[in-house]
Protein backbone atom coordinates (compact mmCIF):
# COMPACT_ATOMS: atom_id res chain seq x y z
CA UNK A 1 -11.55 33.95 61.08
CA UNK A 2 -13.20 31.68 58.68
CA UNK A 3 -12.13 31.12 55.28
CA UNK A 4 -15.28 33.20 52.98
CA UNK A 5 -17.08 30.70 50.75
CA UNK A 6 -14.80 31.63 47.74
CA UNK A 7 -11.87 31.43 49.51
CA UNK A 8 -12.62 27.83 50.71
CA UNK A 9 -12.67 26.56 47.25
CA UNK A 10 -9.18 27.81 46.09
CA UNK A 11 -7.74 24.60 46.98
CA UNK A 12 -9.88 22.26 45.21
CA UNK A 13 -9.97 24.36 42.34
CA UNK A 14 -6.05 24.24 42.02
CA UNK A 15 -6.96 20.45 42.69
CA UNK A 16 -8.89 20.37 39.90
CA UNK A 17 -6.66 22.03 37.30
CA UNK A 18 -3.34 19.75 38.54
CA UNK A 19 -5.76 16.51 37.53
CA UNK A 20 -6.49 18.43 34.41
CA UNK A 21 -2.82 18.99 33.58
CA UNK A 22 -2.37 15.34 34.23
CA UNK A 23 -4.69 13.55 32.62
CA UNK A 24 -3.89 16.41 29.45
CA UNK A 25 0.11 14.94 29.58
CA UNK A 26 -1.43 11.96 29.54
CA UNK A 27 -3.30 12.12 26.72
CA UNK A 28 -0.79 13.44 24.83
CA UNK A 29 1.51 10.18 25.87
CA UNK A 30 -1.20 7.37 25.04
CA UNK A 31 -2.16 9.54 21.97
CA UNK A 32 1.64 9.59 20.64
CA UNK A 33 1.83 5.81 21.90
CA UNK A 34 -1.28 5.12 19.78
CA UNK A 35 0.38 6.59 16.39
CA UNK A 36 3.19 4.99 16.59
CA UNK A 37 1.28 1.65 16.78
CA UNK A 38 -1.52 2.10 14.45
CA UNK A 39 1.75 3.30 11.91
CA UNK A 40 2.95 -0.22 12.02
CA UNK A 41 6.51 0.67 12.58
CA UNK A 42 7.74 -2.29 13.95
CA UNK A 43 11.35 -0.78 14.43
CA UNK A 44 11.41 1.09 17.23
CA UNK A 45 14.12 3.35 17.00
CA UNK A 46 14.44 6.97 15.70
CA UNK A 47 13.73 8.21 12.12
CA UNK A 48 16.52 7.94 9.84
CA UNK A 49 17.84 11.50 7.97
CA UNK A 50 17.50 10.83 4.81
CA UNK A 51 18.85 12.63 1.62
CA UNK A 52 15.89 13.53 -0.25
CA UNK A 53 15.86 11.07 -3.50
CA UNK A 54 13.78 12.96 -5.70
CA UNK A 55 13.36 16.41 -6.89
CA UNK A 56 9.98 18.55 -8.17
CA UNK A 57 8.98 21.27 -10.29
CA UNK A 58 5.87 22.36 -11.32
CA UNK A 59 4.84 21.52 -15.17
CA UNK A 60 5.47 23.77 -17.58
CA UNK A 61 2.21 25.77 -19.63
CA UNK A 62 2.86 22.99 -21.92
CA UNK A 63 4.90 19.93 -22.43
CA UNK A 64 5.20 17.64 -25.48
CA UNK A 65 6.46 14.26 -25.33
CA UNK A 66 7.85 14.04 -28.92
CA UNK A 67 7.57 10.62 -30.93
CA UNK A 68 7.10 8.08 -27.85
CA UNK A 69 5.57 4.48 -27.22
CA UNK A 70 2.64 5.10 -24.95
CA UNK A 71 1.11 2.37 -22.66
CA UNK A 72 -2.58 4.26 -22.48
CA UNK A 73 -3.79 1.67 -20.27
CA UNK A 74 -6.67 0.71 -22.37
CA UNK A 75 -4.71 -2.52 -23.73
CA UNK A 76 -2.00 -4.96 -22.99
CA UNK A 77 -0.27 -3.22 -25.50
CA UNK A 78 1.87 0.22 -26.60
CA UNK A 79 1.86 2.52 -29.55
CA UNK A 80 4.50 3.25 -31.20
CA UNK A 81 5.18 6.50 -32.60
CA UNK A 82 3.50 8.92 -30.99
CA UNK A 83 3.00 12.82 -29.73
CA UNK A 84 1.55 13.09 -26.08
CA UNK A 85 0.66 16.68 -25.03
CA UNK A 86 0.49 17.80 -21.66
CA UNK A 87 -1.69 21.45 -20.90
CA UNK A 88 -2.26 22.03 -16.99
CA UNK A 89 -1.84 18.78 -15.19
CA UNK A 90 -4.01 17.08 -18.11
CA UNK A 91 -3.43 15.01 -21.15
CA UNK A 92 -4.50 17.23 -24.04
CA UNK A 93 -3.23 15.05 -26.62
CA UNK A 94 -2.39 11.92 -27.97
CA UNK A 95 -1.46 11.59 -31.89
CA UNK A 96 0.51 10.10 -34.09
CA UNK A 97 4.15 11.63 -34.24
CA UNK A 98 4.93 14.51 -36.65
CA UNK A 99 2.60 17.27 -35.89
CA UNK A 100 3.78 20.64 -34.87
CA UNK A 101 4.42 20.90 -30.71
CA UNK A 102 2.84 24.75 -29.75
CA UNK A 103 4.93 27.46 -29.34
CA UNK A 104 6.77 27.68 -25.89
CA UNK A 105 6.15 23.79 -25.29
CA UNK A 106 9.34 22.02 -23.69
CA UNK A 107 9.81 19.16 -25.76
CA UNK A 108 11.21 15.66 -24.42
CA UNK A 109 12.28 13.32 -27.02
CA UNK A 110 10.58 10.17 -26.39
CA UNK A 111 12.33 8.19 -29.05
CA UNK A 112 13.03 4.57 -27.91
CA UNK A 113 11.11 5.63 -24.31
CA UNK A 114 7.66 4.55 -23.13
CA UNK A 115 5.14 6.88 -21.20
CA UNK A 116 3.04 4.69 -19.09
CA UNK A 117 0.25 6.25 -16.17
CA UNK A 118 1.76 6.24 -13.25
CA UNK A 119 1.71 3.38 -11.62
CA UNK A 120 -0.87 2.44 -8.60
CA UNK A 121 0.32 0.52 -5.60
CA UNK A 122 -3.15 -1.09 -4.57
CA UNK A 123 -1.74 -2.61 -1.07
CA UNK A 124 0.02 -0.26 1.29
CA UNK A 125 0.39 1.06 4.49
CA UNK A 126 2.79 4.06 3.26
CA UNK A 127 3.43 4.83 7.27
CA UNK A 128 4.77 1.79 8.29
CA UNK A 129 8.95 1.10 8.28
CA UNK A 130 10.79 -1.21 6.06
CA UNK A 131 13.25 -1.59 9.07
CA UNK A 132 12.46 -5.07 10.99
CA UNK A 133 11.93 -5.11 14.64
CA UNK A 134 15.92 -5.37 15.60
CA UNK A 135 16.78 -2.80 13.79
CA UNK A 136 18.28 1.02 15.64
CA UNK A 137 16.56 2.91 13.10
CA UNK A 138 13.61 3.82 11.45
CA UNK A 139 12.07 5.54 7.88
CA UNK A 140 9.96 8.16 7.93
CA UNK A 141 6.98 8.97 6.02
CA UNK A 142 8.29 11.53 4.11
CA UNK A 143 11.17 8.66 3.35
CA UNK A 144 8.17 6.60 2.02
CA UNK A 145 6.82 8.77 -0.19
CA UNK A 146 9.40 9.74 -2.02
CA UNK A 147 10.62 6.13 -2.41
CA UNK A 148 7.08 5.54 -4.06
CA UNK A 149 7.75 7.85 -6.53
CA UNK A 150 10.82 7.52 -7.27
CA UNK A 151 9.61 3.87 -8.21
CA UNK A 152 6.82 5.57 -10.43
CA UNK A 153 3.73 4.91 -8.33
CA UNK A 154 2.22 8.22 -8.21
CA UNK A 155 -1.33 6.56 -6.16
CA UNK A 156 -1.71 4.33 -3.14
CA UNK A 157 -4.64 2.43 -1.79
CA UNK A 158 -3.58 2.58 1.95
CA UNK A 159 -5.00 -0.85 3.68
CA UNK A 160 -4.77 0.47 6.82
CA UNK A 161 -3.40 3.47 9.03
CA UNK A 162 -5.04 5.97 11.09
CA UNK A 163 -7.19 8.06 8.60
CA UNK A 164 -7.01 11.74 9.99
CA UNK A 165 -2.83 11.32 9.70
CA UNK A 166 -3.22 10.18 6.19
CA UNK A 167 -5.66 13.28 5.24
CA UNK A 168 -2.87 15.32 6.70
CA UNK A 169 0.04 13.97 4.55
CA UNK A 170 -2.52 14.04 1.54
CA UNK A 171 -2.87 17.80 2.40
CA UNK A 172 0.76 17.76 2.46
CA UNK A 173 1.37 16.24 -0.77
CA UNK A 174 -1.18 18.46 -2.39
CA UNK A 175 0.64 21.87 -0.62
CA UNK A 176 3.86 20.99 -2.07
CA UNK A 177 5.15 20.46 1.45
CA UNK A 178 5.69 16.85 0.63
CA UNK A 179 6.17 14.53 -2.65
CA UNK A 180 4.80 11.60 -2.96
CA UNK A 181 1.89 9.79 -4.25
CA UNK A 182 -2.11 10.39 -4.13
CA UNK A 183 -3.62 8.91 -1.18
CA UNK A 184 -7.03 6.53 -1.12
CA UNK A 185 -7.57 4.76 2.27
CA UNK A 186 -9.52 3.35 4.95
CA UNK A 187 -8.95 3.29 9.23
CA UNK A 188 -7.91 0.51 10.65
CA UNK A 189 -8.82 -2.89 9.56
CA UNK A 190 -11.82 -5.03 10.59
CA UNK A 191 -10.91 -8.07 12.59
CA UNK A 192 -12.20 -11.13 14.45
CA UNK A 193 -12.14 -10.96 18.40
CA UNK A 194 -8.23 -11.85 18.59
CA UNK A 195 -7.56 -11.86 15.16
CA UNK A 196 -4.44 -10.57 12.83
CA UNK A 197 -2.90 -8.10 13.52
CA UNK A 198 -3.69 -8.17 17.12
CA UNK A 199 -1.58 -11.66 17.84
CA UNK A 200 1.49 -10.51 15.84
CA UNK A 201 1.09 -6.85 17.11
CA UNK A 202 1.74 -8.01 20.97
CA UNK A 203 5.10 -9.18 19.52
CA UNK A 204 6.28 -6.39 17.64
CA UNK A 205 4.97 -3.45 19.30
CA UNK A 206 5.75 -2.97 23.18
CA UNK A 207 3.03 -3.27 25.56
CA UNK A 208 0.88 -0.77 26.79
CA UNK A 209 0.83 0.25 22.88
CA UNK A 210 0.13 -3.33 22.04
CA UNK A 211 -3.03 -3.03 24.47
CA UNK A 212 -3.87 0.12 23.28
CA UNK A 213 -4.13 -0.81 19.83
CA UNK A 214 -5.79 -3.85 20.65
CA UNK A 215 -8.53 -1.71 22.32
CA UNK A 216 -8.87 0.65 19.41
CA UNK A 217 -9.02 -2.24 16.42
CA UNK A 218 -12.57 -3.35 15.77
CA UNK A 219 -13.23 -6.53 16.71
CA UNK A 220 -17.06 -7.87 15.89
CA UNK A 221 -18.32 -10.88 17.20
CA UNK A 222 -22.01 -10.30 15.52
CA UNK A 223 -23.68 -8.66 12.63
CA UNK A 224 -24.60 -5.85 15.45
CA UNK A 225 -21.04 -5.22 15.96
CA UNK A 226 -20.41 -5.47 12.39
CA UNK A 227 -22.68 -2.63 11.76
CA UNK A 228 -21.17 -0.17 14.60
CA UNK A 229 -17.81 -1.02 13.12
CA UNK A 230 -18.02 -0.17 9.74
CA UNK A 231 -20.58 2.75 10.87
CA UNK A 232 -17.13 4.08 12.69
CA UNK A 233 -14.80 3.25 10.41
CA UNK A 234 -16.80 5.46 7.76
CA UNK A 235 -16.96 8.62 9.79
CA UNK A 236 -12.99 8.63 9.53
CA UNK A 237 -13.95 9.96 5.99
CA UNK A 238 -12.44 6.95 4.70
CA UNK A 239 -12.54 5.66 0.73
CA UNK A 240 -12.83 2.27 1.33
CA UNK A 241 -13.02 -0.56 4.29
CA UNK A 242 -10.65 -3.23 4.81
CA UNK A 243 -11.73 -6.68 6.69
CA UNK A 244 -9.56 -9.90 7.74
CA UNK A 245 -10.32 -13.41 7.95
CA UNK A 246 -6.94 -14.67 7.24
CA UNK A 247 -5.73 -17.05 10.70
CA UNK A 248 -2.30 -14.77 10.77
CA UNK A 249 -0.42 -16.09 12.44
CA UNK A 250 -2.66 -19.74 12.38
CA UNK A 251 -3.29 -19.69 16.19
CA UNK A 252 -5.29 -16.38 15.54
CA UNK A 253 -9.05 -15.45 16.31
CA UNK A 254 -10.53 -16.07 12.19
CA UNK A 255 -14.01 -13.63 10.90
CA UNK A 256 -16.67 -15.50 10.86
CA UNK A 257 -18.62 -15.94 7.40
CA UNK A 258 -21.66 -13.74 8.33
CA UNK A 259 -20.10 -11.09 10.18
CA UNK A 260 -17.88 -10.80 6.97
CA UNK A 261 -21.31 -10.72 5.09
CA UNK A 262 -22.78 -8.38 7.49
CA UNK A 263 -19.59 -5.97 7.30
CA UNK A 264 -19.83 -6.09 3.78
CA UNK A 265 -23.20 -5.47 3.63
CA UNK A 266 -22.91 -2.61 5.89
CA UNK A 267 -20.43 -1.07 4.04
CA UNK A 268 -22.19 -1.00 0.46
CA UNK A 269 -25.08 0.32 2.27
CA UNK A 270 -22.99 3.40 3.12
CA UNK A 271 -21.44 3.05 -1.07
CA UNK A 272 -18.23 1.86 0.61
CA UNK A 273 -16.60 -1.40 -1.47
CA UNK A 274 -14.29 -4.12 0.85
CA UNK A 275 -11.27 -5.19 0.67
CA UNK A 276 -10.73 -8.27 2.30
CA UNK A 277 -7.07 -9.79 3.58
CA UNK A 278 -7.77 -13.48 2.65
CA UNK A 279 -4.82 -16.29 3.44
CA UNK A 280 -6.41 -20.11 1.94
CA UNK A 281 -8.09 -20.74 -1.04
CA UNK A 282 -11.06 -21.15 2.13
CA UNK A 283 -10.83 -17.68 2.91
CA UNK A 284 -11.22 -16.13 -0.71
CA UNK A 285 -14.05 -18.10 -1.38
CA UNK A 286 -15.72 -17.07 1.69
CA UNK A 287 -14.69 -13.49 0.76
CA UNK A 288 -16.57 -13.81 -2.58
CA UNK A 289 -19.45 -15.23 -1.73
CA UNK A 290 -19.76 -12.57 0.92
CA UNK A 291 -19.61 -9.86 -1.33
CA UNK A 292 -16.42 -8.76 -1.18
CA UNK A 293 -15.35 -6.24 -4.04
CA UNK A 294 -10.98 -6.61 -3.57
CA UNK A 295 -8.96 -9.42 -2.36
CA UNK A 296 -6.14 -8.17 -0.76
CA UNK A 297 -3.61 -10.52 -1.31
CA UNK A 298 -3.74 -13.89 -3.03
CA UNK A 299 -3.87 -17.44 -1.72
CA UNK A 300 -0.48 -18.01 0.23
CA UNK A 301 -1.35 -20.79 2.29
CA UNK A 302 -2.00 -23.85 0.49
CA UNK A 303 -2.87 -24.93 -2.94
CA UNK A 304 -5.68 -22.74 -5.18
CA UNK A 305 -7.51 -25.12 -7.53
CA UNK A 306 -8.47 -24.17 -10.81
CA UNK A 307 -11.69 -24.44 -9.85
CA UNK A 308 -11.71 -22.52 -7.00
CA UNK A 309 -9.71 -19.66 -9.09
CA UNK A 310 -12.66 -20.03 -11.58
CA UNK A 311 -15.40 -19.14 -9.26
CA UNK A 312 -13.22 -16.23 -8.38
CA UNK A 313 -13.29 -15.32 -11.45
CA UNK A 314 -16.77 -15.65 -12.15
CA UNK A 315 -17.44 -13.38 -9.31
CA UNK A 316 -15.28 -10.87 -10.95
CA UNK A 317 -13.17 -10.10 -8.25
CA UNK A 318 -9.88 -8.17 -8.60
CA UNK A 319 -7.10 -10.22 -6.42
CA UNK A 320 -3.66 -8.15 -4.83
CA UNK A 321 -1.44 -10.85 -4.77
CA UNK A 322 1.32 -8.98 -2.89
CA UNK A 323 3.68 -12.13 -3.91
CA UNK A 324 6.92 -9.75 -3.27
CA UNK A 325 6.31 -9.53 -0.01
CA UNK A 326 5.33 -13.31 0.51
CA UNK A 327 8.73 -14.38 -1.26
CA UNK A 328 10.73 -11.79 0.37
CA UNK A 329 9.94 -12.98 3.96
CA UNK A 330 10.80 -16.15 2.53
CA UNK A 331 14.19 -14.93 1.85
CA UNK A 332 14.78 -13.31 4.94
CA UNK A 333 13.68 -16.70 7.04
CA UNK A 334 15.97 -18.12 5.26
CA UNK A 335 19.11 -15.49 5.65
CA UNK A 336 19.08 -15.53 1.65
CA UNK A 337 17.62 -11.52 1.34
CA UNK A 338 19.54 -10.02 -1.26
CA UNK A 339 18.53 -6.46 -2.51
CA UNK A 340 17.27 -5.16 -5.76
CA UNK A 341 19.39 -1.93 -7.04
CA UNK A 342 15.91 0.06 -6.20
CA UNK A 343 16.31 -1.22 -3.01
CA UNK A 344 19.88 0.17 -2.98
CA UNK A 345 19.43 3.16 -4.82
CA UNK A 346 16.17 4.15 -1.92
CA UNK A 347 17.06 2.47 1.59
CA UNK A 348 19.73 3.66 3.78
CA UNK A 349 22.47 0.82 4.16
CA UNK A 350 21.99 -0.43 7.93
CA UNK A 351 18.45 -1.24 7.29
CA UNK A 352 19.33 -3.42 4.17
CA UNK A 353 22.43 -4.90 6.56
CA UNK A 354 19.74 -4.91 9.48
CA UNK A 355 17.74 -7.70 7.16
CA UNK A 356 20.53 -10.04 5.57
CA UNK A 357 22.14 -13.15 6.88
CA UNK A 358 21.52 -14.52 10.78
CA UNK A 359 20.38 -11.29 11.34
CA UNK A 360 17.55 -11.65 9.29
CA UNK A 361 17.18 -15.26 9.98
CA UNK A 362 16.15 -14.92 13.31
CA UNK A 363 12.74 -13.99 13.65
CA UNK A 364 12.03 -17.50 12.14
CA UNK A 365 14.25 -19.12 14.71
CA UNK A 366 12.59 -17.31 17.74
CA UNK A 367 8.98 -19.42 18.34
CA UNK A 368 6.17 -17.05 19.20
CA UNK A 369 3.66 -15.68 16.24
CA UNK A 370 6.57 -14.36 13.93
CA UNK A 371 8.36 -17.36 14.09
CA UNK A 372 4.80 -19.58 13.34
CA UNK A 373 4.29 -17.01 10.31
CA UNK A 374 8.19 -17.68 8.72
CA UNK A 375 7.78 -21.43 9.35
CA UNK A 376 3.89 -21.25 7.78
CA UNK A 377 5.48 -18.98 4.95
CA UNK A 378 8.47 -21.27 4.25
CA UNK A 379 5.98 -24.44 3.94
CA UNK A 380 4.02 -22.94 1.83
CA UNK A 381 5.78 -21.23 -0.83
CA UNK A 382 5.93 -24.08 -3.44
CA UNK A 383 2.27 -22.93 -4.07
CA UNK A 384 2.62 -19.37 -4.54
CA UNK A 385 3.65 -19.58 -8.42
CA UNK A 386 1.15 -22.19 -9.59
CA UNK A 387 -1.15 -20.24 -7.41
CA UNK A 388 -0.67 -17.47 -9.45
CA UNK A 389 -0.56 -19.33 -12.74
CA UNK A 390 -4.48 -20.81 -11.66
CA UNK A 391 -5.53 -17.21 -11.19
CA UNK A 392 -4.03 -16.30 -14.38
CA UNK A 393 -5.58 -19.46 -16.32
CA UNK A 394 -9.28 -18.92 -14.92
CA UNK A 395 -9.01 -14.85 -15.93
CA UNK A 396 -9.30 -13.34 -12.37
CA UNK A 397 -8.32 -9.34 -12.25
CA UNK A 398 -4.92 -9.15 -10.92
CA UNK A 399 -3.93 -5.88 -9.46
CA UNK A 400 -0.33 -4.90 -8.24
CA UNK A 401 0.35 -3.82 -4.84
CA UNK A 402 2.92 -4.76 -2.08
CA UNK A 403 1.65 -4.42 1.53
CA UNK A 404 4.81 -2.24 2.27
CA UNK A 405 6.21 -0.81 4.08
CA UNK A 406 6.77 -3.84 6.05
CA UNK A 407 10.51 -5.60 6.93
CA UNK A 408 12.20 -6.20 3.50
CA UNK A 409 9.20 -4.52 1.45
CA UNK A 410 10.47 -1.53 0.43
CA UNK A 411 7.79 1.49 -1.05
CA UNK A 412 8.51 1.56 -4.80
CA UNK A 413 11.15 -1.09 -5.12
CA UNK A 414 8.65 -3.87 -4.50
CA UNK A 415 6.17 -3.00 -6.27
CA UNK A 416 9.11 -3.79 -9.43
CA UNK A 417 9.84 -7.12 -7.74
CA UNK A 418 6.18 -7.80 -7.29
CA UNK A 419 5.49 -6.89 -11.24
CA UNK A 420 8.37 -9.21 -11.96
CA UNK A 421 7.39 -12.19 -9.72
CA UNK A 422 3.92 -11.57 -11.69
CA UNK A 423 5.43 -12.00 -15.40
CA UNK A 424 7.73 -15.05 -14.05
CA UNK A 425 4.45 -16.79 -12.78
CA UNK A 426 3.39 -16.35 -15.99
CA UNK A 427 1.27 -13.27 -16.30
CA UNK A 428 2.08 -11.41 -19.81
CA UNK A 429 3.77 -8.08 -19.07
CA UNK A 430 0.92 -5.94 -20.78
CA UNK A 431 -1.60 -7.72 -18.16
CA UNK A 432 0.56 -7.10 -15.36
CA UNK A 433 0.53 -3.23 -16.33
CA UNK A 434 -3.00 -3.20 -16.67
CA UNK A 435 -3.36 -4.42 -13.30
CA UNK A 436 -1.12 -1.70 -12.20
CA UNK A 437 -2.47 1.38 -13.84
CA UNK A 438 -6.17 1.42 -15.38
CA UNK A 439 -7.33 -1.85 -13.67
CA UNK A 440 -6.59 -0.76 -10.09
CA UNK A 441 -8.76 2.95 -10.88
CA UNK A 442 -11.40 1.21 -11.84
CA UNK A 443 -11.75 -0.36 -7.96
CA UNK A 444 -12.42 2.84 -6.56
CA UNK A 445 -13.88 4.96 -10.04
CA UNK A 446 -10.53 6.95 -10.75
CA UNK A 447 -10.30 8.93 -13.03
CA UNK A 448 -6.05 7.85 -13.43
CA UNK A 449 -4.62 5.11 -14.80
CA UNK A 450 -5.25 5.91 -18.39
CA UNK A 451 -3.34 8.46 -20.93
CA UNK A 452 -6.32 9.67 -22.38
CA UNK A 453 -7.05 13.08 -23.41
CA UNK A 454 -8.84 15.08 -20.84
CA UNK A 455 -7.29 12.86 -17.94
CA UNK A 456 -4.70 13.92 -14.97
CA UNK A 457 -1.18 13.94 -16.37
CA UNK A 458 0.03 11.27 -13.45
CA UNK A 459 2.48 9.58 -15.89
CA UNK A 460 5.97 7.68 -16.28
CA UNK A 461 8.30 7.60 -18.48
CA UNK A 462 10.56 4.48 -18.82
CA UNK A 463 13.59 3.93 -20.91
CA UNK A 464 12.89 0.86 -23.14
CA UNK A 465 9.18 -1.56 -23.62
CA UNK A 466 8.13 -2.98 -20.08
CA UNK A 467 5.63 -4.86 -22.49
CA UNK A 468 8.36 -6.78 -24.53
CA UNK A 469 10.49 -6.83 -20.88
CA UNK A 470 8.77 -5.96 -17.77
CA UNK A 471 12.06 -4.97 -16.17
CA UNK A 472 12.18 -1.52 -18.21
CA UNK A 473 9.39 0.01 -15.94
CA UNK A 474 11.54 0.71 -13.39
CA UNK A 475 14.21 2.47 -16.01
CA UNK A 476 12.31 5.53 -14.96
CA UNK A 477 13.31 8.68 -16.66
CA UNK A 478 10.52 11.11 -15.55
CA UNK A 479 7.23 11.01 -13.11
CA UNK A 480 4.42 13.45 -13.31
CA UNK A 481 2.24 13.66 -10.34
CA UNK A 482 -0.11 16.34 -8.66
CA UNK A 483 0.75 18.82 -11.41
CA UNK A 484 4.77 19.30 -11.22
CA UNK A 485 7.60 16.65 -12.97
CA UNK A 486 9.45 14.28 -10.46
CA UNK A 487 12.89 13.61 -11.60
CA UNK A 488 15.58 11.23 -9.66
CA UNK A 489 17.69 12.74 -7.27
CA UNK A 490 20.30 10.09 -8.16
C-alpha cells in the first residue's frame, strides 16, 4: 500500500520541527552569549552573592530637613541655615531655618550636615564587572546598583550596554524590585571598521562572543553607513548616542572626521545629542568641530594646550574626564592598587585581592592590546593633571563620571576618587559639584540636579561641607531616590 499524501509528509514535518527546536536552542545560546558580551563583564566567572548594602523605604507624607547647609546646585556654593521640605517625592520648600515643620512631618536634624542633589555619574556602563579578567568571580547588576547609591549617585548616563536590558532594570528600579539609580542611555557605541572596543574585546571576551559582538557593533565606513547606524541605534529607544574615535588600544581602526560629522549630524536630526569617547587633544578637537555635544572622557594621551582647551571651551562643550579610572589602571599596571574605604565598605574581598600586587600587574606585562593600553597609560600619565588644570584655566564644563564598572572602577566609590582627583588638579570643590549634579542635567534637559522647589527629591545628605573639603560627600548619611529614603546597610 502506498503511504496517502498526508501520511507521506509526517516525516518531513517532524524534520521540520527538530530544525526548529535547534536553531530555537540556538538562539537562546548566541542570544545569552551576546549579553554577556555587550555587558562588558570581562570576568568570566559566576555572580558573586552579595549582602545587600543598602536598605529602602518609601518617604514619608512629609519630611523636613531641619536647619541644614544645602548645595542647591545653582552655585559653587552652600547655604547655611536652612529648612528643606520634602511633600511626595518633591522639594516643596527651601527657607531659612526657624519656621514651623507641618504636623506629622519626620524631622532630621541637619545641623552641621549638607543636603546636596544626588549626585549624577555621567560615564557608566552600570552592567559591566569591576572584577578583571583573572578573576573566579563576578558582580552583578543588582551589586552595581546598589553600590551607586550607596555612593549617592541616584542617576547614570549609561555609555553603552544593550538598551532593551537597561529599560528592564529601569522598570525594575521604578517597581521597587531593585534600588539603584535612574537610568539615561544609549545601545552600543559607534565605531570605526576595527575600532575600540572591538580590538580589546577579542582579548577579554572569548571567541565566538568576541565575533558576535564584533558583528553586532556598528562599524561605518561612510556617511551612508553613518546614517543606518544611528537610524538603528535610535529605534533601541535610546536617550542619547555614543561615538569613538579614540585609537584604543593605538593599533586600532580610528572614525574618520566626516563620518563623525555625518553621525552627528544624523543624530541631531532625530533630536539625539553625542557623546563622543575622545583619547588626544586631536581627537577632541575633531569631536568639536564635528558637532559633538559631550566629550566622554578627557585628553589622556598626550599633552592638551591651553589653546586647544580654549577652543573647547569656546565651543561650549561639557568634558567627562573619567581621570579615576585613567589613574587607577595606572595603579594596577603598576601592582600599586590600593583601595578606598568605599571600595572596602562595597566590593567583596577576592575581587579587591584579585586586583593588587603581581596579580594586578600582569595584564601590563602580557603584550597584546591590554598590555599596549597599560604601557600607553603609564607613558602618559604625567599629562593627566596639567591636562586637567588647562581645561580648568580655559573654563570648559567639567562633568563627573567614571566609565565603571570596569577592573578597579568600582560604581559609587569612583565617582569619590574621581571628584577628588578633580579638586587635587585644581578644580574648586563647588565646581566639581556642579559638574556632578545640575551641570550634568542640563546635557540631557533633566529636570534633577537642583534642590529647588517643585523638583524630584533625588537628594544626599553628607556629614560635614564637601565645598570647604570635597572628601565629606561621600560621609553620606541619607539618599533619596525614586520616591523612598536609601540608608546604608553598614
Amino acid at each position: 500500500m502506498t503511504d496517502s499524501p498526508v501520511d507521506a509528509t509526517l516525516p518531513s514535518k517532524k524534520k521540520r520541527r527538530r530544525a526548529r527546536a535547534a536553531l530555537g536552542v540556538l538562539g537562546a545560546i548566541v542570544l545569552s552569549a551576546v549579553t554577556i558580551g555587550v555587558r562588558l563583564r570581562v570576568a568570566v566567572g559566576p555572580e558573586l552573592a552579595t549582602p545587600p548594602l543598602v536598605s529602602a523605604t518609601p518617604l514619608p507624607a512629609a519630611l523636613f530637613f531641619r536647619d541644614v547647609s544645602v548645595f542647591t546646585g545653582t552655585e559653587p556654593t552652600a547655604r547655611p541655615h536652612c529648612d528643606v521640605l520634602v511633600r511626595s517625592g518633591r522639594v516643596a520648600s527651601v527657607a531659612p531655618t526657624g519656621g514651623a515643620p507641618p504636623a506629622g512631618a519626620e524631622i532630621v536634624d541637619g545641623a552641621g550636615r549638607t543636603l546636596l542633589p544626588g549626585f549624577i555619574d555621567a560615564h557608566t556602563h552600570v552592567s559591566g564587572s569591576g572584577a578583571p579578567p583573572w578573576a573566579a568571580s563576578r558582580l552583578s547588576d543588582a551589586h552595581n546598583l546598589e553600590s551607586y547609591v550607596y555612593g549617592g549617585v541616584t542617576a547614570t548616563f549609561v555609555l553603552g550596554g544593550l538598551a532593551g536590558e537597561l529599560a528592564s532594570l529601569e522598570k525594575d528600579m521604578a517597581s521597587g524590585k531593585l534600588v539603584g539609580p535612574r537610568l539615561w542611555y544609549t545601545h552600543l557605541p559607534i565605531t570605526a571598521p576595527g575600532g575600540h572596543p572591538l580590538v580589546v574585546g577579542k582579548e577579554l571576551v572569548p571567541w565566538p562572543i568576541s565575533a558576535i559582538l564584533g558583528g553586532m557593533i556598528p562599524q561605518p565606513a561612510d556617511a551612508a553607513a553613518a546614517e543606518a547606524a544611528v537610524a538603528a541605534t535610535e529605534k533601541q529607544s535610546v536617550h542619547f548616542v555614543k561615538a569613538i574615535v579614540d585609537k584604543l588600544p593605538p593599533s586600532a581602526g580610528e572614525m574618520r572626521e566626516d563620518v563623525l560629522r555625518a553621525i552627528v549630524e544624523a543624530a541631531h536630526r532625530r533630536n539625539k545629542k553625542v557623546f563622543v569617547h575622545i583619547g588626544t587633544a586631536d581627537d577632541a578637537l575633531a569631536a568639536v568641530r564635528a558637532g559633538a555635544d559631550v566629550l566622554a572622557h578627557g585628553v589622556y594621551r598626550g599633552a592638551l594646550s591651553p589653546e586647544q582647551a580654549q577652543e573647547i571651551a569656546r565651543r561650549k562643550v561639557p568634558l567627562i574626564f573619567t581621570l579615576a579610572g585613567w589613574v587607577r589602571t595606572a595603579q594596577i599596571a603598576r601592582g600599586a592598587y590600593a583601595p578606598t574605604p568605599l571600595d572596602e565598605a562595597t566590593v567583596p574581598r577576592e575581587i579587591l585581592d584579585a586586583l593588587a600586587g603581581d596579580a594586578g600587574k600582569r595584564f601590563a606585562q602580557g603584550g597584546g592590546p591590554l598590555g599596549e593600553f597599560a604601557a600607553g597609560l603609564l607613558e602618559n600619565e604625567r599629562f593627566w593633571m596639567s591636562n586637567v588644570r588647562a581645561l580648568r584655566d580655559a573654563g570648559v564644563p567639567l562633568l563627573v563620571g567614571t566609565d565603571s564598572p570596569l577592573p578597579g572602577i568600582f560604581p559609587g566609590s569612583a565617582y569619590h576618587e574621581e571628584m577628588r582627583l578633580l579638586v587635587q588638579g585644581g578644580v574648586p570643590p563647588g565646581e566639581v559639584l556642579l559638574g556632578a549634579t545640575s551641570r550634568a542635567a542640563d546635557v540631557l534637559g533633566l529636570d534633577i540636579g537642583r534642590v529647588e522647589p517643585g523638583r524630584p527629591a533625588d537628594v544626599v545628605l553628607v556629614r560635614g561641607d564637601p565645598v570647604a573639603d570635597i572628601r565629606a560627600a561621600a560621609a553620606i548619611e541619607m539618599v533619596i531616590v525614586r520616591g523612598r529614603v536609601v540608608k546604608r546597610a553598614r
